[in-house]
PDB file of N, CA and C in Angstrom:
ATOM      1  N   UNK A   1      -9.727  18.357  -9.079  1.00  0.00           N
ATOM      2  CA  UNK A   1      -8.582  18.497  -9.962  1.00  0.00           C
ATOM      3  C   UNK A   1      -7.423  17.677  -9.411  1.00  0.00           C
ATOM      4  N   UNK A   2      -6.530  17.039 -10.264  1.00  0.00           N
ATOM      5  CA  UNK A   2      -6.024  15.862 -10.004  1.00  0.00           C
ATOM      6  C   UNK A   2      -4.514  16.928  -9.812  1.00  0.00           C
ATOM      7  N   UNK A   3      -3.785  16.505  -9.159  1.00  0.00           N
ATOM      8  CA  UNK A   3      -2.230  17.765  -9.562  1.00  0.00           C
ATOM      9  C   UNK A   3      -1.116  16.286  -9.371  1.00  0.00           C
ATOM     10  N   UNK A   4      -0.191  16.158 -10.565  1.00  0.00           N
ATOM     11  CA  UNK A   4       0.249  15.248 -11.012  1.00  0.00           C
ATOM     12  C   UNK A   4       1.797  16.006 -10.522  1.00  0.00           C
ATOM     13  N   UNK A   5       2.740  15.579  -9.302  1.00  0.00           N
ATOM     14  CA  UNK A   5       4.323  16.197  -9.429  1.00  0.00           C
ATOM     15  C   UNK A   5       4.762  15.035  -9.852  1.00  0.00           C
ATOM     16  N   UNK A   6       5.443  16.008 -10.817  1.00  0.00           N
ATOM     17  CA  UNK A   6       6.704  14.845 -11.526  1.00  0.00           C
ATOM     18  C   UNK A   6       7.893  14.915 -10.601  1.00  0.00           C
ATOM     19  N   UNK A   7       8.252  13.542 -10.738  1.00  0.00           N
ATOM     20  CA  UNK A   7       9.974  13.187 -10.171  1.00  0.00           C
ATOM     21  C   UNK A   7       9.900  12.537  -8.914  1.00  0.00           C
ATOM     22  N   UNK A   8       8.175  12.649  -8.213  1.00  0.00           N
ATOM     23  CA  UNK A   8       8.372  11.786  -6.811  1.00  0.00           C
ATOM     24  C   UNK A   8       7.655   9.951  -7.068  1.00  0.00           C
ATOM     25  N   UNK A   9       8.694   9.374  -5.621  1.00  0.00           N
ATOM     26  CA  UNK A   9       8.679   8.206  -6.221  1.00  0.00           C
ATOM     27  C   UNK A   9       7.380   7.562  -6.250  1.00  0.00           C
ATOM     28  N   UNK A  10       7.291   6.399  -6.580  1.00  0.00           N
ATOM     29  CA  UNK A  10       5.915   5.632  -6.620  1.00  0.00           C
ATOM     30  C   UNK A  10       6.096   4.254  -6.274  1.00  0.00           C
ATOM     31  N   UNK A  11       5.205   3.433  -5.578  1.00  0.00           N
ATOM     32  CA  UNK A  11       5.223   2.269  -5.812  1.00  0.00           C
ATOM     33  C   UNK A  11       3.684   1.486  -5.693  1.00  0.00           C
ATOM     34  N   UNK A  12       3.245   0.065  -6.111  1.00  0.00           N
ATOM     35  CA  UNK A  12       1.933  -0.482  -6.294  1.00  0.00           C
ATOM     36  C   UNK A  12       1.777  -1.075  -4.675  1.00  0.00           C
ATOM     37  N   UNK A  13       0.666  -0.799  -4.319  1.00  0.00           N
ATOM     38  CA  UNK A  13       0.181  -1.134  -2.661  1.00  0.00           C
ATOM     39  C   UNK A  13       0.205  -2.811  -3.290  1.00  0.00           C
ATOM     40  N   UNK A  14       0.492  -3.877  -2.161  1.00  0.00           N
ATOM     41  CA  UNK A  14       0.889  -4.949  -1.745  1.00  0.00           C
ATOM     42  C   UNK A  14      -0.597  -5.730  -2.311  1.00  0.00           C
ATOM     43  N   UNK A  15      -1.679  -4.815  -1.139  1.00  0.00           N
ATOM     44  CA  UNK A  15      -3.235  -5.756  -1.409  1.00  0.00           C
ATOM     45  C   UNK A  15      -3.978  -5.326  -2.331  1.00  0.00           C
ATOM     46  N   UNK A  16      -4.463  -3.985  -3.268  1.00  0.00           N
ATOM     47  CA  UNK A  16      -5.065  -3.889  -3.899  1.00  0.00           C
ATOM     48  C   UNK A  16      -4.374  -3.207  -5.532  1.00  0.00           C
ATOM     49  N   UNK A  17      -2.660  -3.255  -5.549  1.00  0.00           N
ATOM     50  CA  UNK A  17      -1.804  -3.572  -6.515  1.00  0.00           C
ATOM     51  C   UNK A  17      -2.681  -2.269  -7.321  1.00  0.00           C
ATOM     52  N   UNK A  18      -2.529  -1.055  -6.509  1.00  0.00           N
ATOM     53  CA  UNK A  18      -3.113   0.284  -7.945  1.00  0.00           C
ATOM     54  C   UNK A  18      -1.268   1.001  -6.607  1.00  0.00           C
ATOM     55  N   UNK A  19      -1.340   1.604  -8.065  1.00  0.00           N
ATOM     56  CA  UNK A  19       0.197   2.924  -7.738  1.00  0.00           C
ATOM     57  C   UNK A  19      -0.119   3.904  -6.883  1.00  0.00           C
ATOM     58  N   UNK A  20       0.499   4.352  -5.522  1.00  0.00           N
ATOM     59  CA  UNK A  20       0.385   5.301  -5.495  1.00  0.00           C
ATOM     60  C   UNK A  20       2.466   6.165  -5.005  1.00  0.00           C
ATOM     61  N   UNK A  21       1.738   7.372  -4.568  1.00  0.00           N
ATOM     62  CA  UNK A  21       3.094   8.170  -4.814  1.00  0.00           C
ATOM     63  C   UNK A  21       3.337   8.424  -3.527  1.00  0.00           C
ATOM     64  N   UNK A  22       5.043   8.802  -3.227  1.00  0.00           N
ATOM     65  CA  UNK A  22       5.476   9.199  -1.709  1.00  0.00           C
ATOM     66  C   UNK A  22       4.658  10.230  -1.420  1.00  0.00           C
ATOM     67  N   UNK A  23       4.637  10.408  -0.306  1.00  0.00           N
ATOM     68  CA  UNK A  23       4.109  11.525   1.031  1.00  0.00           C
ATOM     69  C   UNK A  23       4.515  12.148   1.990  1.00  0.00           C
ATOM     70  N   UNK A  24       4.650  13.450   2.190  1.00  0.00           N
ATOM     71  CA  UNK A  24       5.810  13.928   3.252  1.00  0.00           C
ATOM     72  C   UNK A  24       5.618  13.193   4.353  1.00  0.00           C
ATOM     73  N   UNK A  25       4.347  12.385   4.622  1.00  0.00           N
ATOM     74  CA  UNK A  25       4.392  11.876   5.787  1.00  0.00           C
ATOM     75  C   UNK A  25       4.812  10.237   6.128  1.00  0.00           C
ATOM     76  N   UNK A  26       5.541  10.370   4.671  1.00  0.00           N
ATOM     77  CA  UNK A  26       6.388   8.296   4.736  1.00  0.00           C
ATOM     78  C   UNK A  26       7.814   8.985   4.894  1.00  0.00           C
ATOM     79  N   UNK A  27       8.189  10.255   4.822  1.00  0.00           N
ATOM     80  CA  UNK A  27       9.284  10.537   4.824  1.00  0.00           C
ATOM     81  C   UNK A  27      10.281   9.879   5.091  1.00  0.00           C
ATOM     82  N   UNK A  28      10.649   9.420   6.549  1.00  0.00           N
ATOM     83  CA  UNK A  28      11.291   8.857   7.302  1.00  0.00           C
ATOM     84  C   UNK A  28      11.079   7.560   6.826  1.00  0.00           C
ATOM     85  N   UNK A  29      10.209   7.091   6.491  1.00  0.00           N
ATOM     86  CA  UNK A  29      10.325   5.098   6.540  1.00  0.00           C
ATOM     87  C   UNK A  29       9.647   4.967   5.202  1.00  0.00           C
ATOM     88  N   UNK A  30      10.108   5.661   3.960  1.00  0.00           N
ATOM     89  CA  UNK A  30       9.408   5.259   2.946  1.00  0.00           C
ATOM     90  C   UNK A  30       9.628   3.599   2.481  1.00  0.00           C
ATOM     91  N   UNK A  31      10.703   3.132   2.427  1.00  0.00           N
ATOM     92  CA  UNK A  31      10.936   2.364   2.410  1.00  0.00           C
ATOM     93  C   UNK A  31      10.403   0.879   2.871  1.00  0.00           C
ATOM     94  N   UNK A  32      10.041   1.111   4.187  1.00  0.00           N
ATOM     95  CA  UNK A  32       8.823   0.043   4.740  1.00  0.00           C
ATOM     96  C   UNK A  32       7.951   0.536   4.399  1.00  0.00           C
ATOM     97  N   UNK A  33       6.748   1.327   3.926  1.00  0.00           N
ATOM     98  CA  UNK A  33       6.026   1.582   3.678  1.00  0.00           C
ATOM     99  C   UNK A  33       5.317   0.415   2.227  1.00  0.00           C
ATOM    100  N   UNK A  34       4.163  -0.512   2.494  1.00  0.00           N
ATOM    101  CA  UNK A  34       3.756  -1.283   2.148  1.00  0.00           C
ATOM    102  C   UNK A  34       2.186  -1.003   1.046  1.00  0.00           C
ATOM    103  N   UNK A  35       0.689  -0.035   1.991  1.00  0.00           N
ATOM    104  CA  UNK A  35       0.324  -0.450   1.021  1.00  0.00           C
ATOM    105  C   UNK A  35      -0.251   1.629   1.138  1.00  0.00           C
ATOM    106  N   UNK A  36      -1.241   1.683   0.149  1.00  0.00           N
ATOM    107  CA  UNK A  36      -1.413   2.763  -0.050  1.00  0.00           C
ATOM    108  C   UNK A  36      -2.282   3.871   0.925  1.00  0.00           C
ATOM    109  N   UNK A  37      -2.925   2.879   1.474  1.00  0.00           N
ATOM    110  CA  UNK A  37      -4.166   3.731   2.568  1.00  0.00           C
ATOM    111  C   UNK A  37      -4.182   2.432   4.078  1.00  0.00           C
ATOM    112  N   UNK A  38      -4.569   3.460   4.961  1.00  0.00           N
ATOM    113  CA  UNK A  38      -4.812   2.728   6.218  1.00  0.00           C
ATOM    114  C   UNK A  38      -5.863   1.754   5.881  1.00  0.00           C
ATOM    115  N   UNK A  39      -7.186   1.748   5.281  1.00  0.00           N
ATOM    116  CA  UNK A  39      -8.258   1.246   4.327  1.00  0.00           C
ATOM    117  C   UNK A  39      -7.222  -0.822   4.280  1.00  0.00           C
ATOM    118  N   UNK A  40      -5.979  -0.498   3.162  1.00  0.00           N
ATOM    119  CA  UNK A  40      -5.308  -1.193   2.936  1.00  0.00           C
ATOM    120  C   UNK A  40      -4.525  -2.164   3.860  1.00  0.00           C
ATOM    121  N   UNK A  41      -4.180  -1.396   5.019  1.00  0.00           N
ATOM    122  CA  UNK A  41      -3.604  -1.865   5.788  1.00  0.00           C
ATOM    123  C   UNK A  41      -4.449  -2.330   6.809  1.00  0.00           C
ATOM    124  N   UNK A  42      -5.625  -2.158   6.856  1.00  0.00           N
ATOM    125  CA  UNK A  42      -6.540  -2.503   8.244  1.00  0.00           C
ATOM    126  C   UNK A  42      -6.820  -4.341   7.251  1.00  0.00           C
ATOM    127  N   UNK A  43      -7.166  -4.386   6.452  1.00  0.00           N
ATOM    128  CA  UNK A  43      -7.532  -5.162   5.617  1.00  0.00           C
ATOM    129  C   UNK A  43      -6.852  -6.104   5.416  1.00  0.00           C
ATOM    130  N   UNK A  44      -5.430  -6.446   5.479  1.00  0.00           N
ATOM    131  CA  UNK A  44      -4.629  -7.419   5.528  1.00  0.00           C
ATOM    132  C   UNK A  44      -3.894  -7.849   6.533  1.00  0.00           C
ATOM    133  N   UNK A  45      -4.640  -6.894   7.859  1.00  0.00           N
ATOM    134  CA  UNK A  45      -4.337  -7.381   8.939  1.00  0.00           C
ATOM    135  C   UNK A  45      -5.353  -8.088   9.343  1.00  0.00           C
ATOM    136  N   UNK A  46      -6.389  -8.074   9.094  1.00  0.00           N
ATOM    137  CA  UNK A  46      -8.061  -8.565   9.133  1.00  0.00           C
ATOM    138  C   UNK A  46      -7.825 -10.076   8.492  1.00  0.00           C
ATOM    139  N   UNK A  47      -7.845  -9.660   7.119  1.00  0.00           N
ATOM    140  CA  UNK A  47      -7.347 -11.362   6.341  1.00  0.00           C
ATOM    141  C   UNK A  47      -6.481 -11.912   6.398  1.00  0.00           C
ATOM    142  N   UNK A  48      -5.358 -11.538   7.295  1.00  0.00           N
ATOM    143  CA  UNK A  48      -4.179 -12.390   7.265  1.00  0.00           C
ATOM    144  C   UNK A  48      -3.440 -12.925   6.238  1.00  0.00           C
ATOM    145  N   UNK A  49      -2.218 -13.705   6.408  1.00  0.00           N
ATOM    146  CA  UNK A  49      -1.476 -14.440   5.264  1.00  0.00           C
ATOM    147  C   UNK A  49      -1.612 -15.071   4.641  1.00  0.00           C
ATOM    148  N   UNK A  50      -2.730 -16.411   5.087  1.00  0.00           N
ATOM    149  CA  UNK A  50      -2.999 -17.102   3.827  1.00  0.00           C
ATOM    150  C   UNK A  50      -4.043 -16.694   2.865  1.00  0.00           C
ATOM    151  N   UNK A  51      -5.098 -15.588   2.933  1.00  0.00           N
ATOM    152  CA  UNK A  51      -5.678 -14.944   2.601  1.00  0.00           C
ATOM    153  C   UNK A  51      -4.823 -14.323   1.082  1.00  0.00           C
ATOM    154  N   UNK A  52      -3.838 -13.574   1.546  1.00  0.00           N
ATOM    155  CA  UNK A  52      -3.448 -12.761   1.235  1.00  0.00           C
ATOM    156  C   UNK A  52      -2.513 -13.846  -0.544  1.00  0.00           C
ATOM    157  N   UNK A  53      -2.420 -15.099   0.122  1.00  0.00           N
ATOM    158  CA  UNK A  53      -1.395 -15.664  -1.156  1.00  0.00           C
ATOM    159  C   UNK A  53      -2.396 -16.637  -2.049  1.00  0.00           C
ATOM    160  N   UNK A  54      -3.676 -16.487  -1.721  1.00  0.00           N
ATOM    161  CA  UNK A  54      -4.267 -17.219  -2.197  1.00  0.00           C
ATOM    162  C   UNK A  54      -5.031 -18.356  -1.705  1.00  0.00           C
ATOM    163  N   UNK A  55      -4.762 -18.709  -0.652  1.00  0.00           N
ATOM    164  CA  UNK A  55      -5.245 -20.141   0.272  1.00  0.00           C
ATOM    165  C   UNK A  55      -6.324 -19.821   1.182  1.00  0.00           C
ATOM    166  N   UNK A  56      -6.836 -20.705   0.893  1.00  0.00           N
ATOM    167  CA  UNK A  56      -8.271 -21.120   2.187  1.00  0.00           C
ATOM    168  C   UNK A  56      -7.795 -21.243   2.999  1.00  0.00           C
ATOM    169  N   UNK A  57      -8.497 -20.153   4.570  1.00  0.00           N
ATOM    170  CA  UNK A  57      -7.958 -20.140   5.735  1.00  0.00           C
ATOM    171  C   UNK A  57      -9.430 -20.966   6.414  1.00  0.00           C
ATOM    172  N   UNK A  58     -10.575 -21.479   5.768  1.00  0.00           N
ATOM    173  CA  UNK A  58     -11.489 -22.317   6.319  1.00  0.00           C
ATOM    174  C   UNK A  58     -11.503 -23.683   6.623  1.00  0.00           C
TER     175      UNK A  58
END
């Protein structure tokens, strides 16, 4: 069962661009807070920048 609170904020993760919502545990640094799951974040530290804008890093 999905439980939907209204009124908290949201924003789209950086690498795989789906929404997700704040967490008591971005509390403090929601703001830097970039993509939606560690999953996300292991992953664009893996592929790096030019990866990430489109460019061949080969």
């Amino acid at each position: 069962m999905v439980h939907k609170k209204p009124g908290l904020p949201t924003k789209t993760c950086v690498l795989c661009h789906r929404p997700f919502a704040w967490r008591k545990k971005w509390e403090r640094d929601w703001e830097a807070v970039k993509f939606c799951s560690d999953r996300c974040r292991a992953k664009s530290k893996k592929s790096g920048d030019s990866e990430r804008h489109g460019f061949n890093a080969r």
